[in-house]
C-alpha atoms as a PDB file:
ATOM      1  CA  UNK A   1      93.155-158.691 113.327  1.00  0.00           C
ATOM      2  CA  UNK A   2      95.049-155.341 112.653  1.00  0.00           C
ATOM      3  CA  UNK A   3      94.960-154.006 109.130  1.00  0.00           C
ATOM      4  CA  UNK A   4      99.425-154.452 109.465  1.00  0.00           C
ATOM      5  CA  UNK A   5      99.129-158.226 110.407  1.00  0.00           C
ATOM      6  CA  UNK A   6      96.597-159.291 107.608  1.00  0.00           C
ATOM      7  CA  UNK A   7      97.086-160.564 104.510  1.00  0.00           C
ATOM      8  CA  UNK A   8      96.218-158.354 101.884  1.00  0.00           C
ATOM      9  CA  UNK A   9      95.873-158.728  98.371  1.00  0.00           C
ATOM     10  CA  UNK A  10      98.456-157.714  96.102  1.00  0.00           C
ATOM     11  CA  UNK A  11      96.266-154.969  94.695  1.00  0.00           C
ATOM     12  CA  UNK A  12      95.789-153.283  97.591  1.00  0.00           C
ATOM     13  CA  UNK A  13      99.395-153.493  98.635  1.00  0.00           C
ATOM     14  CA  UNK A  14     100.103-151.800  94.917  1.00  0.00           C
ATOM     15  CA  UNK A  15      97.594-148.918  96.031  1.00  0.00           C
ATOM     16  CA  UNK A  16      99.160-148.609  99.326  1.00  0.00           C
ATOM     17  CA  UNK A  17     102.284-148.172  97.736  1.00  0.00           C
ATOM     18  CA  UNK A  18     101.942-146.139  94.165  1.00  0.00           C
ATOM     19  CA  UNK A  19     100.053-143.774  96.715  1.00  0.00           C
ATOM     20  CA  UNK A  20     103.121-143.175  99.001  1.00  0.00           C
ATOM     21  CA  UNK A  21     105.462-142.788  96.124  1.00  0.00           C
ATOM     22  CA  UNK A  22     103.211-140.202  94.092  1.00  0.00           C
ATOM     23  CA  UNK A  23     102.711-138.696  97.539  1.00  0.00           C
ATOM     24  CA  UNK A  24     106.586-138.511  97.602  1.00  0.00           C
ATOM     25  CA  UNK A  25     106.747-136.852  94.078  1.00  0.00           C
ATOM     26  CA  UNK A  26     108.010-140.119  92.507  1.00  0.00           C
ATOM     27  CA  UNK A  27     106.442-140.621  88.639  1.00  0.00           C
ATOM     28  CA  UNK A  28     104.936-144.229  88.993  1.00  0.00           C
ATOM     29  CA  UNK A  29     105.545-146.336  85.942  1.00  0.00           C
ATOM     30  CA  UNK A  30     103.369-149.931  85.607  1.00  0.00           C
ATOM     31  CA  UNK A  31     105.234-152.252  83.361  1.00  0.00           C
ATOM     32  CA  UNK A  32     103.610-155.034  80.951  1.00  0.00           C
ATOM     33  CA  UNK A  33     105.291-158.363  80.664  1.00  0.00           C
ATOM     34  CA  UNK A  34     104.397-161.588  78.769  1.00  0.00           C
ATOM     35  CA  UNK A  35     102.900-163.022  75.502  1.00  0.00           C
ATOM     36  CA  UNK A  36     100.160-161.324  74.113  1.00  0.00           C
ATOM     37  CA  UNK A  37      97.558-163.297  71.170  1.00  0.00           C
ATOM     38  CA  UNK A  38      97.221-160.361  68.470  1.00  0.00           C
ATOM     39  CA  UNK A  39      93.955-159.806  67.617  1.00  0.00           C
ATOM     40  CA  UNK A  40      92.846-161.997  64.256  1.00  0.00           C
ATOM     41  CA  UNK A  41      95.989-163.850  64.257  1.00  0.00           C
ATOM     42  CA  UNK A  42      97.259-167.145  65.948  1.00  0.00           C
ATOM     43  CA  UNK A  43     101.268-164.921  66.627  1.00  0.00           C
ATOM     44  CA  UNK A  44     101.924-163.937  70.183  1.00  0.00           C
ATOM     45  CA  UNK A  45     104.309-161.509  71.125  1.00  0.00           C
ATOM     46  CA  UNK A  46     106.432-161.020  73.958  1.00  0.00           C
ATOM     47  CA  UNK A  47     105.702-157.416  75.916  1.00  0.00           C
ATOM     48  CA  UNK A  48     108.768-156.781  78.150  1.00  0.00           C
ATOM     49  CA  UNK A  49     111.206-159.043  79.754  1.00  0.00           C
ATOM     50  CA  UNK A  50     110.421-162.190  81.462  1.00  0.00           C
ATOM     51  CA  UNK A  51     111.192-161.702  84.864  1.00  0.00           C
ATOM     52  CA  UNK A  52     110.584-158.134  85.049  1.00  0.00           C
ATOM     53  CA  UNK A  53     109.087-156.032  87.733  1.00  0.00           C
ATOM     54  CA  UNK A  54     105.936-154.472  88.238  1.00  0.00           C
ATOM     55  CA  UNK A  55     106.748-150.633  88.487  1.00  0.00           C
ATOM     56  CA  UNK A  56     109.544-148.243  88.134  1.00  0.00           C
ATOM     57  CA  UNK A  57     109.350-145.392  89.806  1.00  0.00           C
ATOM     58  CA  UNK A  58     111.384-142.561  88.670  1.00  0.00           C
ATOM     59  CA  UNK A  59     111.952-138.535  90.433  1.00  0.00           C
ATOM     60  CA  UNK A  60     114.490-135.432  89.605  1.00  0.00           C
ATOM     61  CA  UNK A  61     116.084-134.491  93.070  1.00  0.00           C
ATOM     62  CA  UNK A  62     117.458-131.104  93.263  1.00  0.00           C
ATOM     63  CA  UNK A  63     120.597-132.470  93.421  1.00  0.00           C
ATOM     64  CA  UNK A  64     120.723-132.949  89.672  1.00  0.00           C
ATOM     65  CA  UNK A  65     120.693-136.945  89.910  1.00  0.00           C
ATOM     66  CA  UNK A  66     117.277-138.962  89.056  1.00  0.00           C
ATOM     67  CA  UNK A  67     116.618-141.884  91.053  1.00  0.00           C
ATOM     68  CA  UNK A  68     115.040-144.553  89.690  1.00  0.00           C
ATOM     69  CA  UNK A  69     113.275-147.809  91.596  1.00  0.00           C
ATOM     70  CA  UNK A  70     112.528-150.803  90.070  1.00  0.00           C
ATOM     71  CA  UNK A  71     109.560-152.396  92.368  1.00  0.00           C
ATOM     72  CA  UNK A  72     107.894-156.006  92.299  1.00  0.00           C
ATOM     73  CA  UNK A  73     104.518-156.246  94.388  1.00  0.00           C
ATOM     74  CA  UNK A  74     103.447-159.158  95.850  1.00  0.00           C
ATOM     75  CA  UNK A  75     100.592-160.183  97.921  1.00  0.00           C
ATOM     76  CA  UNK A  76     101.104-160.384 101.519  1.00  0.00           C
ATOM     77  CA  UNK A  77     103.113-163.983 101.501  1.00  0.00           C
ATOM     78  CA  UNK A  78     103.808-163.962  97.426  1.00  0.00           C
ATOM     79  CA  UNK A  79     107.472-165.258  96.754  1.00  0.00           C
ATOM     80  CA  UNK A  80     109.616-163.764  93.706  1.00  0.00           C
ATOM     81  CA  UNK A  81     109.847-166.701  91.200  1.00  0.00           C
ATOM     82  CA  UNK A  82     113.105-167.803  89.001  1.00  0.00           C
ATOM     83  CA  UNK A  83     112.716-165.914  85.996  1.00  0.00           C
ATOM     84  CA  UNK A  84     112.751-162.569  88.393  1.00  0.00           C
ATOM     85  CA  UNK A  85     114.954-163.043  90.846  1.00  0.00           C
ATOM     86  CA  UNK A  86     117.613-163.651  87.553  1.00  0.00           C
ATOM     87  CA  UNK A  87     116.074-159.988  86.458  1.00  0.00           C
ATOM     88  CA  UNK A  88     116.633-158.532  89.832  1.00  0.00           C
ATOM     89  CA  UNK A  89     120.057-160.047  90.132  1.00  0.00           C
ATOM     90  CA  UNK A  90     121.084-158.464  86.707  1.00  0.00           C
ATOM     91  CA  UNK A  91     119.648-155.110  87.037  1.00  0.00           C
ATOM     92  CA  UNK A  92     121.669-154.926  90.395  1.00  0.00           C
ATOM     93  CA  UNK A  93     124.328-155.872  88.777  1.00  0.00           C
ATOM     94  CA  UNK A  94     123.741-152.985  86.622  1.00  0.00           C
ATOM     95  CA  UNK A  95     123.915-150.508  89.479  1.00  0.00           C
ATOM     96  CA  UNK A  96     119.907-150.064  89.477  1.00  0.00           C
ATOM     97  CA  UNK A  97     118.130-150.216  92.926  1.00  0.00           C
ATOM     98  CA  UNK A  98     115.468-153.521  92.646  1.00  0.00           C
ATOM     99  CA  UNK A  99     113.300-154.455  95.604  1.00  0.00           C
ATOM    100  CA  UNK A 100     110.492-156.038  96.259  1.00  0.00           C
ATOM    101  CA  UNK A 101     107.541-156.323  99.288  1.00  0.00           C
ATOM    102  CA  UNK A 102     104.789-157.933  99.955  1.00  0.00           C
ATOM    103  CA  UNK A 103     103.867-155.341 102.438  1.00  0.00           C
ATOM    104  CA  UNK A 104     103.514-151.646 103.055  1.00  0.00           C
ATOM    105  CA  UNK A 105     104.933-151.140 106.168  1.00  0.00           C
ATOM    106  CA  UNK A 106     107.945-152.962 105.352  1.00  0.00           C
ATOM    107  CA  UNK A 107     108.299-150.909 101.983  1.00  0.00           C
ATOM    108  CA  UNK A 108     107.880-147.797 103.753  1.00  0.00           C
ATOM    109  CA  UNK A 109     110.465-148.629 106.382  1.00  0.00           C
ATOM    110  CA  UNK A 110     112.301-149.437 103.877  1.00  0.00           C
ATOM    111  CA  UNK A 111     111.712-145.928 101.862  1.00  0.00           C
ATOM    112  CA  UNK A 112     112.571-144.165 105.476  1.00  0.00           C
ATOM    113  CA  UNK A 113     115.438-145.479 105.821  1.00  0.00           C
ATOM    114  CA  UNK A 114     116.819-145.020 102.056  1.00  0.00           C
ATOM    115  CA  UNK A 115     115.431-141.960 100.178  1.00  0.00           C
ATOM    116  CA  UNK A 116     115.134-138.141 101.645  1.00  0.00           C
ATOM    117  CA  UNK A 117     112.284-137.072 101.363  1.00  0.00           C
END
């Protein structure tokens, strides 16, 4: 089995992918979501928002504008659940650029076909 039909993990998808990007000059960003137990005390406390993805990834172009990429990485066959597709949906709605992939080739097809280089 080929290394592009197998499932991989979502970790090495993630490597796969924070490579290309930092390869690309993009500044890759992981973000922290969920409840957190403090240490000595029975309060948790909510790190980011539920829903929200993995990674931005943020460059200045020479253009003057900054693009920015909001990324969620899944394993091979992982599926987006409620609480983020509502936080993709919004930040879209926003006019922020949200994706999400399971794998690298079809992020980097993806990239190709969206971002100059």
């Amino acid at each position: 089995m080929s290394l592009a039909t197998r499932k991989l993990s979502e970790k090495i998808v993630t490597k796969q992918i924070v490579s290309f990007m930092q390869a690309h000059r993009w500044r890759a960003i992981r973000l922290q979501s969920g409840l957190f137990s403090r240490p000595m005390s029975q309060s948790r406390v909510r790190i980011g928002e539920s829903g929200m993805p993995d990674w931005v990834f943020v460059r200045h172009c020479v253009s003057g504008w900054d693009e920015v990429l909001f990324l969620e990485i899944k394993a091979t066959e992982g599926l987006l659940t409620d609480a983020q597709m509502d936080w993709h949906s919004q930040a879209r709605r926003d006019g922020f650029e949200v994706r999400w992939f399971g794998r690298f080739e079809d992020f980097e097809e993806f990239y190709r076909g969206t971002y100059v280089p």
